[in-house]
Protein backbone atom coordinates (compact mmCIF):
# COMPACT_ATOMS: atom_id res chain seq x y z
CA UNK A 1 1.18 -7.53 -3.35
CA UNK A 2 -2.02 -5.45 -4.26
CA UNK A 3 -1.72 -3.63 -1.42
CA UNK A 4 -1.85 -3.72 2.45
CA UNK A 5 -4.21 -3.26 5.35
CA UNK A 6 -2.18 -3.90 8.13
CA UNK A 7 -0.29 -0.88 9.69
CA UNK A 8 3.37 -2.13 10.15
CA UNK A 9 6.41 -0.80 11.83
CA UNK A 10 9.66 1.07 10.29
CA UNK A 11 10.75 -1.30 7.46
CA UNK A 12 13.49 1.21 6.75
CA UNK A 13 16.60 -0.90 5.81
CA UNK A 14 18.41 1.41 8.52
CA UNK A 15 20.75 2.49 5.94
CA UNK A 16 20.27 5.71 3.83
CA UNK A 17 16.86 6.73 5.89
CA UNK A 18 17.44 10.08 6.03
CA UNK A 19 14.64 11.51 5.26
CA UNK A 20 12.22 9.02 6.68
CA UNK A 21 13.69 9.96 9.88
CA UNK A 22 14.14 13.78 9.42
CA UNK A 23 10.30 14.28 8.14
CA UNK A 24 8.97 14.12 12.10
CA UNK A 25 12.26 16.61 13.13
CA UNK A 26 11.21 18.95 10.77
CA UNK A 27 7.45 19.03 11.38
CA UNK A 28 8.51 19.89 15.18
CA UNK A 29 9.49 22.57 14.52
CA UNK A 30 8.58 25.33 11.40
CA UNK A 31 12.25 26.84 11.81
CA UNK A 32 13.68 23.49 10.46
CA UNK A 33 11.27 23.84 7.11
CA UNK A 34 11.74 27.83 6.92
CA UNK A 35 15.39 26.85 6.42
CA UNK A 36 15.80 24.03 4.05
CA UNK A 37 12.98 26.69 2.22
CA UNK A 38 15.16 29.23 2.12
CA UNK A 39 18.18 27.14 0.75
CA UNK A 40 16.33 25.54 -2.23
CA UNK A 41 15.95 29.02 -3.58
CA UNK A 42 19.56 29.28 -3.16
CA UNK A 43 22.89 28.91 -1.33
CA UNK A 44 22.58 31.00 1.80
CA UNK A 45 25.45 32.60 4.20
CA UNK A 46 24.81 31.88 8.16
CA UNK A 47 24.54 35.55 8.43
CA UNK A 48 21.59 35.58 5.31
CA UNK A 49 19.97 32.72 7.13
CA UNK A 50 20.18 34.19 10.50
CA UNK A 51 18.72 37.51 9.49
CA UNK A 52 15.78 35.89 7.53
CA UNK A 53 15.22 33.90 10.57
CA UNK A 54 15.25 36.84 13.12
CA UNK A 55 12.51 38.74 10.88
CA UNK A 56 9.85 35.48 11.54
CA UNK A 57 7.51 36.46 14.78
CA UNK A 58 8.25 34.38 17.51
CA UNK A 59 11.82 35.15 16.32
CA UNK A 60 13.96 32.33 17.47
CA UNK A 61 17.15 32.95 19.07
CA UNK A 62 20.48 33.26 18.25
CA UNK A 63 21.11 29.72 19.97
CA UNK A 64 18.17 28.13 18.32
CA UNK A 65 19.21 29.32 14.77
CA UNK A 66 22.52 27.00 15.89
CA UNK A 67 20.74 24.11 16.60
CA UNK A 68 18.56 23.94 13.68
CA UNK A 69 21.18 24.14 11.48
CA UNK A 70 23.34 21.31 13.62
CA UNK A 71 20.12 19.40 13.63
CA UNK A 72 19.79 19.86 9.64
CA UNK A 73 23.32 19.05 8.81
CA UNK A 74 23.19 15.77 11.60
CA UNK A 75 20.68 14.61 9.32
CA UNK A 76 22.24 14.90 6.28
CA UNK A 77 19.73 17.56 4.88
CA UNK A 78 22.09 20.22 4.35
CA UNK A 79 25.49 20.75 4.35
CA UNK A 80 27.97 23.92 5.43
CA UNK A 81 30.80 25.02 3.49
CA UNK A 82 31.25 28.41 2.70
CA UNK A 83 27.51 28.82 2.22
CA UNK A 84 24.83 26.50 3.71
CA UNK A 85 23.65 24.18 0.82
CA UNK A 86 20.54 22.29 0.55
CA UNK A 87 21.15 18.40 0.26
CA UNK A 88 19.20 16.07 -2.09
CA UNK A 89 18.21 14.57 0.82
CA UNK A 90 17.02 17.85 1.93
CA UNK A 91 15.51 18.43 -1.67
CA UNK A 92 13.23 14.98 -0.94
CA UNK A 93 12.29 15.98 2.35
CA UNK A 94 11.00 19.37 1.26
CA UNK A 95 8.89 17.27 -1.68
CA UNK A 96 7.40 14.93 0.86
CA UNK A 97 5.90 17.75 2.86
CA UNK A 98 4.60 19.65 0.79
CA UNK A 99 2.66 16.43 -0.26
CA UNK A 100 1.80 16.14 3.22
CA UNK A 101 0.60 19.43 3.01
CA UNK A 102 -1.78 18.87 0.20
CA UNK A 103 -3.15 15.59 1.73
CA UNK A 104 -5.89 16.95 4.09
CA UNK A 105 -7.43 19.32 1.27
CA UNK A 106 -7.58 16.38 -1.48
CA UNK A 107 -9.30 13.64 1.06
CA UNK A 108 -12.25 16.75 1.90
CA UNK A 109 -14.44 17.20 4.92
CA UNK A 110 -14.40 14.60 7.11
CA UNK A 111 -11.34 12.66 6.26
CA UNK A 112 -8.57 15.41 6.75
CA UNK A 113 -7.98 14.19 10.65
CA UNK A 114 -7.37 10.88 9.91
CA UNK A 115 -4.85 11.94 6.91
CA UNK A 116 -3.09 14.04 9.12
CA UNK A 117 -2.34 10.87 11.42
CA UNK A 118 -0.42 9.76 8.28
CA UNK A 119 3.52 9.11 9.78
CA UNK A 120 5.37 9.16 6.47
CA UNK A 121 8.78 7.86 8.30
CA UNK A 122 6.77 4.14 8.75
CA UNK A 123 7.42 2.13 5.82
CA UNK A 124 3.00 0.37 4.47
CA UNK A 125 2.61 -2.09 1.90
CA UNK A 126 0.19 0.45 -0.06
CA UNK A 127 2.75 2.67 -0.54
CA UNK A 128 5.57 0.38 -1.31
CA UNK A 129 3.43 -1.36 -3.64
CA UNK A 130 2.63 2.09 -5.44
CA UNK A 131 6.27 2.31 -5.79
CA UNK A 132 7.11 -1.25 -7.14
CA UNK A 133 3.97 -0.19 -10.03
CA UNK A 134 5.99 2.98 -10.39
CA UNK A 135 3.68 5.37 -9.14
CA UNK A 136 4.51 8.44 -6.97
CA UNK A 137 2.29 8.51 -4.03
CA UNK A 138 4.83 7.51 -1.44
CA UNK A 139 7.85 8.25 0.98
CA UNK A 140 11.33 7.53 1.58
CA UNK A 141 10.62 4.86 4.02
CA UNK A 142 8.78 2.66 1.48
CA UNK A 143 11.08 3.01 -1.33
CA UNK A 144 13.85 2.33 1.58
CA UNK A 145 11.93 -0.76 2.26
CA UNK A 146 11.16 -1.42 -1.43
CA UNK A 147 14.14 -1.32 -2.50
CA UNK A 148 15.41 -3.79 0.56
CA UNK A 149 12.92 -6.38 -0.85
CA UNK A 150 14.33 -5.85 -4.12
CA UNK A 151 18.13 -6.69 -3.33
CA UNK A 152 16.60 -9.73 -1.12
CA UNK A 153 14.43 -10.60 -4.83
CA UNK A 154 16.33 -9.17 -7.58
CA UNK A 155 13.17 -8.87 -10.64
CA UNK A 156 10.55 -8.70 -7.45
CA UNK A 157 9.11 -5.99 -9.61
CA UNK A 158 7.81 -8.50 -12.33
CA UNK A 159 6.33 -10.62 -9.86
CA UNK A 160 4.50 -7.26 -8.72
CA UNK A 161 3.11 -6.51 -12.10
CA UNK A 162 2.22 -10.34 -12.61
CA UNK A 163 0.24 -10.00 -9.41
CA UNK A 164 -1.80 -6.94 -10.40
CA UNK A 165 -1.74 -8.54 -14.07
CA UNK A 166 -3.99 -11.56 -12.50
CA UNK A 167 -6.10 -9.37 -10.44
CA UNK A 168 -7.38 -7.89 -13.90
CA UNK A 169 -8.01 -11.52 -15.24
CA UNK A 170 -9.64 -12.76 -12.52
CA UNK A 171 -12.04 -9.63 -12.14
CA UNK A 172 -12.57 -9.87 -16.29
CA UNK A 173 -13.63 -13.39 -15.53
CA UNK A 174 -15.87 -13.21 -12.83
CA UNK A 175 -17.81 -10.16 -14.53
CA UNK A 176 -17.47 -11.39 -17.78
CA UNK A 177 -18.02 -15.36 -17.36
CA UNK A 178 -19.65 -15.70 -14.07
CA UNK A 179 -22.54 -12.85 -14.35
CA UNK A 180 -20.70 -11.12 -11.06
CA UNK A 181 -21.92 -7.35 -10.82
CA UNK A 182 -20.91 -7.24 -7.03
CA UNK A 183 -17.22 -7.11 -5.72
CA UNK A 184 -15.54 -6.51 -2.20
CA UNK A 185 -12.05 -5.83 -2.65
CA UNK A 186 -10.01 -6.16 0.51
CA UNK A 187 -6.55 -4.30 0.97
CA UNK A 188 -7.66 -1.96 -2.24
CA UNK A 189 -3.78 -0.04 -2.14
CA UNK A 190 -3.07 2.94 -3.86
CA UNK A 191 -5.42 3.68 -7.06
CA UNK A 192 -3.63 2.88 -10.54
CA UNK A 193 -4.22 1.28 -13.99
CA UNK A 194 -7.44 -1.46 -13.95
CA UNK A 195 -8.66 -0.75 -10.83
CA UNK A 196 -11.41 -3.52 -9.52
CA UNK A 197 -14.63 -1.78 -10.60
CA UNK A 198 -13.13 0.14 -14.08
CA UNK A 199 -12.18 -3.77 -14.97
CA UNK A 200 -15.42 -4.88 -13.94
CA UNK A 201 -17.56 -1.81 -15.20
CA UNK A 202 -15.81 -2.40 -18.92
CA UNK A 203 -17.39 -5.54 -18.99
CA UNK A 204 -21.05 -4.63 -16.93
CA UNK A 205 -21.54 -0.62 -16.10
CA UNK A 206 -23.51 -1.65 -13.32
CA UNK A 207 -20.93 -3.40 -11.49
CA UNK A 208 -21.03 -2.00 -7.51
CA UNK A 209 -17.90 -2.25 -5.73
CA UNK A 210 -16.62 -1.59 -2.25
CA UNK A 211 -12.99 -0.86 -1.30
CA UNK A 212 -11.64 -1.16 1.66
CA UNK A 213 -7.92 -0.03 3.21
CA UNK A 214 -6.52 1.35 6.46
CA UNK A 215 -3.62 3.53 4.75
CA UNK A 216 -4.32 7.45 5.33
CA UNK A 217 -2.84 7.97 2.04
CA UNK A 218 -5.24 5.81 0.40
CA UNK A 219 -8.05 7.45 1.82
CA UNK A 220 -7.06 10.74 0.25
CA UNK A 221 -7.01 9.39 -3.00
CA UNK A 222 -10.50 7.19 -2.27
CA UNK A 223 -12.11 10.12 -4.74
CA UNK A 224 -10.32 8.49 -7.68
CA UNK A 225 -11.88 4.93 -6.83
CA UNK A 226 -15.01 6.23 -6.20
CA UNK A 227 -15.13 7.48 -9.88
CA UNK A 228 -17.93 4.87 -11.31
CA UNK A 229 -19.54 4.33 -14.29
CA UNK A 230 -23.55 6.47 -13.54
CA UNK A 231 -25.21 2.67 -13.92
CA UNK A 232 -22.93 1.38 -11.27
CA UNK A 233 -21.75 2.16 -7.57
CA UNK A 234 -18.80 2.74 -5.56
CA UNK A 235 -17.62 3.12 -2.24
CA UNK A 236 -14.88 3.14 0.50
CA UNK A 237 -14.60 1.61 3.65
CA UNK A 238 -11.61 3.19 6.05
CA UNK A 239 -11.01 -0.45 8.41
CA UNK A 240 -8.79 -3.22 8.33
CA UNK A 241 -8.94 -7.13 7.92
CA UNK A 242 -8.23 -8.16 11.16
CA UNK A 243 -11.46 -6.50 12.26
CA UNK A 244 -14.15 -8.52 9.30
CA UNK A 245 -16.93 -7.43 11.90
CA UNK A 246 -16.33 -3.32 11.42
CA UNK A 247 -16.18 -4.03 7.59
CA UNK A 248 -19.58 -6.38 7.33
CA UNK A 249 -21.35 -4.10 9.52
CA UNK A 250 -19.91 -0.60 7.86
CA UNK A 251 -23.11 1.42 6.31
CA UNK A 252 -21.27 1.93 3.07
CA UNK A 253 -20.97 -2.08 2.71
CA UNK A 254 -24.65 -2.47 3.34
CA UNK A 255 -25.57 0.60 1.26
CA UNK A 256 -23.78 0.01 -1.93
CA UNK A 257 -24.21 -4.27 -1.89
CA UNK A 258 -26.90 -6.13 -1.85
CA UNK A 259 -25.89 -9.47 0.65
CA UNK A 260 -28.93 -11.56 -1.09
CA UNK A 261 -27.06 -11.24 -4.25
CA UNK A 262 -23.58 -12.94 -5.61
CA UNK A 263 -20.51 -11.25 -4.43
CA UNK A 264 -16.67 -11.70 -4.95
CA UNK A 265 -14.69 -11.35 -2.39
CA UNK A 266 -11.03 -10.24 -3.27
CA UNK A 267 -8.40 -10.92 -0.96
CA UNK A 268 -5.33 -10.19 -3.45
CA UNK A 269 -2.01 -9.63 -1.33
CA UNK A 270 -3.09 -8.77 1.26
CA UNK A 271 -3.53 -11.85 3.83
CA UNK A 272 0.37 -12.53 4.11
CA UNK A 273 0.12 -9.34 6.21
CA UNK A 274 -1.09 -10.96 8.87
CA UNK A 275 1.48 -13.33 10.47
CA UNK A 276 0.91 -16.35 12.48
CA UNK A 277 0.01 -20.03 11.18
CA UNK A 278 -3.57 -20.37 10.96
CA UNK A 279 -4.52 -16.83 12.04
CA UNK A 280 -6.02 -15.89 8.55
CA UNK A 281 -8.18 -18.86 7.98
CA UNK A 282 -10.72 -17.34 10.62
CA UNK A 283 -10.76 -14.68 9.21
CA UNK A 284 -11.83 -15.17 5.80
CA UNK A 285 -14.20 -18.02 6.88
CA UNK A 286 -15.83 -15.28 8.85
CA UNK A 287 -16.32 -12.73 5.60
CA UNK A 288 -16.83 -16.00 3.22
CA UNK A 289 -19.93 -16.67 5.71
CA UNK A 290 -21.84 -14.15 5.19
CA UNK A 291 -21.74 -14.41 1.74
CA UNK A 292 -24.40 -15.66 -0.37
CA UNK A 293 -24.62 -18.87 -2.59
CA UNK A 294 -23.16 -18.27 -5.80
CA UNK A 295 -20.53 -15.22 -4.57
CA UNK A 296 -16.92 -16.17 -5.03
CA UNK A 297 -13.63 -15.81 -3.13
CA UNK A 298 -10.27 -14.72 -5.29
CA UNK A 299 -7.06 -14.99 -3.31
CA UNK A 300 -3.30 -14.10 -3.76
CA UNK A 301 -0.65 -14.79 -1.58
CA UNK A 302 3.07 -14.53 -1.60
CA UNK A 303 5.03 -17.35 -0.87
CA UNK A 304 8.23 -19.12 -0.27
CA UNK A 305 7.71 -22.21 -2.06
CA UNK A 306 9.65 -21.25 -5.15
CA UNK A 307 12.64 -19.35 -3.51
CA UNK A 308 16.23 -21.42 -2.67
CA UNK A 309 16.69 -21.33 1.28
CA UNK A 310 19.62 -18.82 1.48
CA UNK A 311 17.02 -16.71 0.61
CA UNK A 312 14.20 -17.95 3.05
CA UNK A 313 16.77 -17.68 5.71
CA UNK A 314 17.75 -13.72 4.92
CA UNK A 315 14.29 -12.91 4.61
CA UNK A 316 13.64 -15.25 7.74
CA UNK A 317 16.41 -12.56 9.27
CA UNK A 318 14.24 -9.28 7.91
CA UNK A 319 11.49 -10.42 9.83
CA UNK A 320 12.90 -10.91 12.99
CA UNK A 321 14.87 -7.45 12.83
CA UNK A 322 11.11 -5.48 11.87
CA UNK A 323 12.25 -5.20 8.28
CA UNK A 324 9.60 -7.48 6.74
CA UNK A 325 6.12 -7.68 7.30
CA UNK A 326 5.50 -10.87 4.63
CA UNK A 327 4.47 -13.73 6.29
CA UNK A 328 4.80 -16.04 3.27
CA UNK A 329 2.57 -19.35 3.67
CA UNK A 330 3.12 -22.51 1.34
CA UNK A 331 0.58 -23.93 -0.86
CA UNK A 332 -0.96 -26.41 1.39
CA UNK A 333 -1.99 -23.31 3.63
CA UNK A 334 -3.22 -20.71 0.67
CA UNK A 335 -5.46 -24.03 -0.49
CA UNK A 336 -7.03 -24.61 3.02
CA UNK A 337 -8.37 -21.23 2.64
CA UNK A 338 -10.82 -22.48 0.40
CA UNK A 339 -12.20 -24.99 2.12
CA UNK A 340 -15.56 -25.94 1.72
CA UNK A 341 -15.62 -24.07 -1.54
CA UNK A 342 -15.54 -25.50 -4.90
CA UNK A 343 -12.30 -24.07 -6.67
CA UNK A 344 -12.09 -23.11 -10.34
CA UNK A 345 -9.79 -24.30 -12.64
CA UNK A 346 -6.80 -24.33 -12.43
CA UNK A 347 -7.13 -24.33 -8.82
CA UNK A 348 -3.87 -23.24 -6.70
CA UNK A 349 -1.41 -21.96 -9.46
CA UNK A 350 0.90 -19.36 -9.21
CA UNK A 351 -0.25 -16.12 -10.47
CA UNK A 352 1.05 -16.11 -14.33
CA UNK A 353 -0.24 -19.70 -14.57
CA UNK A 354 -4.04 -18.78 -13.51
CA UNK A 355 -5.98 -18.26 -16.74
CA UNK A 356 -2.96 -16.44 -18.80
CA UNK A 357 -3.86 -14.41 -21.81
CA UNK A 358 -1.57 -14.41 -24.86
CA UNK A 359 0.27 -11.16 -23.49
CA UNK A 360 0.76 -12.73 -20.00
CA UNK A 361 4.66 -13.15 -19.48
CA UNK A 362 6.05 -16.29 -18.33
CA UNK A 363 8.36 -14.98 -15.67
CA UNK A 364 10.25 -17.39 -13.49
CA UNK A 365 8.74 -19.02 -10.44
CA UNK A 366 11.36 -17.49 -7.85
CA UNK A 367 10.14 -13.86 -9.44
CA UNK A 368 6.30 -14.37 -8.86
CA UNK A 369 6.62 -16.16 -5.88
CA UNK A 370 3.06 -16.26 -5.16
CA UNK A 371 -0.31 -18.82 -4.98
CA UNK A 372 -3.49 -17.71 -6.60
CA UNK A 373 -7.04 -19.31 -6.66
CA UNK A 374 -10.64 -17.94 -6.98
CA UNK A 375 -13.38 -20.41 -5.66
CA UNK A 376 -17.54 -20.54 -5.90
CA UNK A 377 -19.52 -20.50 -3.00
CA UNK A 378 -22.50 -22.92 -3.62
CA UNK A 379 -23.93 -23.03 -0.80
């Protein structure tokens, strides 16, 4: 779980979303935001909140002031007692927008529209993976959904770190031990420790890179992948998997890579968001084509190889109810992804058992649930 590309429906657990579903009721309207404002500075009487209110031009009404404040409390962002109080849930809700707010003027010219399309009540795997690596750059809905995942997968968070843990290795190796200096990294997620080209750059400063994601919020923090060593290159392509074609043919791709030259494709976590048996295998034998002899391919992919069936089954139950959007495939599927290419040792391994260092933890199988291989292209 690097990541995510593909754009997935409310994941919310439908319990405790509060906020995920107030965030669009309160950007409706600025009346709903003027008064949660007005009670984080304080407790508030309906009369202080009513006069405050009838000072604003447009003034609402009388009747209006009502509803917002039904509307508020309905949602659990407030609460009325003898004052009007400001709920944590309220408190949360106030913190997410004022992100929101800030989003447009960190992504710069030319990327604040598509930001601004951002809908922070729909649960993305960028964001809940940010949360599982214990960053900060995401919403209610994907710690909702997060933290759904987590009761399905109690120590899922391990099997997160042992996923971006191998993502490091592999990168190390293919700069380090395979001469790479080129690298398209699929499904990029939210930036964090040991991204893709400060791995690679360590080991050669002239390492180009290319990232590409779909998430909004991603794109507003592309600045902070595009920070690159001054011998090498980076760049950021705003597309998604299921569309190879718009990726191969973007101008940054072509500008910042040369295609006669080796290049290693990274697919980590990102292909089990793309359900169907067999869909994905087009897919990456249409990016693996156009890559020269001597590039490489690096996959990771969760799986549900390793977990006992009651568990299958609930998360079998997720998925049909639009709480999941893993569609985990079995080892006989990850390794057909590499066919025609000649896989490195130790071929299909889960992710802790793929060229471990002496730090690399040992977790348990049913925590990592997930295959890993990297494969040479030779001709």
């Amino acid at each position: 779980m690097h990541n995510g590309l593909i754009s997935v429906a409310n994941l919310s657990s439908g319990r405790g979303d509060t906020v995920s579903q107030a965030l669009q009721e309160i950007s409706s309207d600025p009346s709903y935001r003027l008064v949660l404002e007005l009670l984080a500075e304080g407790p508030r009487s309906y009369t202080g909140i009513r006069s405050t209110l009838l000072a604003h031009d447009p003034a609402p009404s009388e009747g209006e002031i009502d509803a917002v404040l039904r509307k508020l409390a309905s949602l659990g962002l407030v609460r009325k007692g003898p004052q009007w109080t400001l709920a944590d849930a309220g408190t949360t809700a106030l913190r997410e927008l004022d992100y929101l707010d800030r989003l447009p003027a960190a992504a710069g010219a030319g990327l604040a529209a598509r930001v601004a399309q951002l809908n922070p009540g729909v649960a993305h795997p960028a964001r809940r993976y940010d949360y599982w690596l214990g960053g900060k750059d995401n919403f209610a809905a994907d710690r909702l959904s997060a933290e759904e995942f987590e009761r399905l997968v109690p120590g899922l968070r391990a099997g997160v770190r042992s996923n971006r843990d191998v993502l490091r290795r592999i990168v190390r190796h293919l700069a380090a031990e395979e001469g790479i200096r080129q690298f398209l990294d699929i499904g990029t997620g939210l930036p964090t420790a040991d991204n893709t080209h400060e791995v690679a750059q360590a080991v050669a400063p002239a390492s180009r890179v290319v990232y590409v994601d779909n998430d909004p919020l991603v794109l507003a923090h592309a600045r902070a992948l595009l920070t690159s060593s001054p011998q090498g290159r980076t760049a950021y392509i705003d597309a998604d998997l299921r569309e190879p074609g718009t990726i191969l043919g973007s101008p940054e791709l072509r500008d910042t890579l040369d295609l006669a030259q080796p290049i290693a494709l990274l697919l980590i976590a990102v292909l089990h968001f793309i359900p169907g048996d067999g869909v994905v295998q087009p897919l990456v034998a249409e990016l693996v084509d156009v890559l020269p002899a001597g590039s490489f391919v690096a996959i990771t992919h969760l799986t549900g190889d390793f977990l006992p069936p009651p568990v299958v089954q609930r998360h079998e139950e997720m998925q049909r109810s639009g709480r999941s959007d893993f569609w985990m495939r079995g080892k006989a599927e990850v390794t057909g992804l590499f066919d025609g290419l000649d896989l490195l040792e130790p071929g299909v391994v889960p992710p802790t058992k793929w060229r471990p260092d002496a730090d690399t933890p040992d977790y348990d199988l049913d925590v990592v649930n997930g295959w890993v291989g990297v494969a040479r292209k030779d001709a």
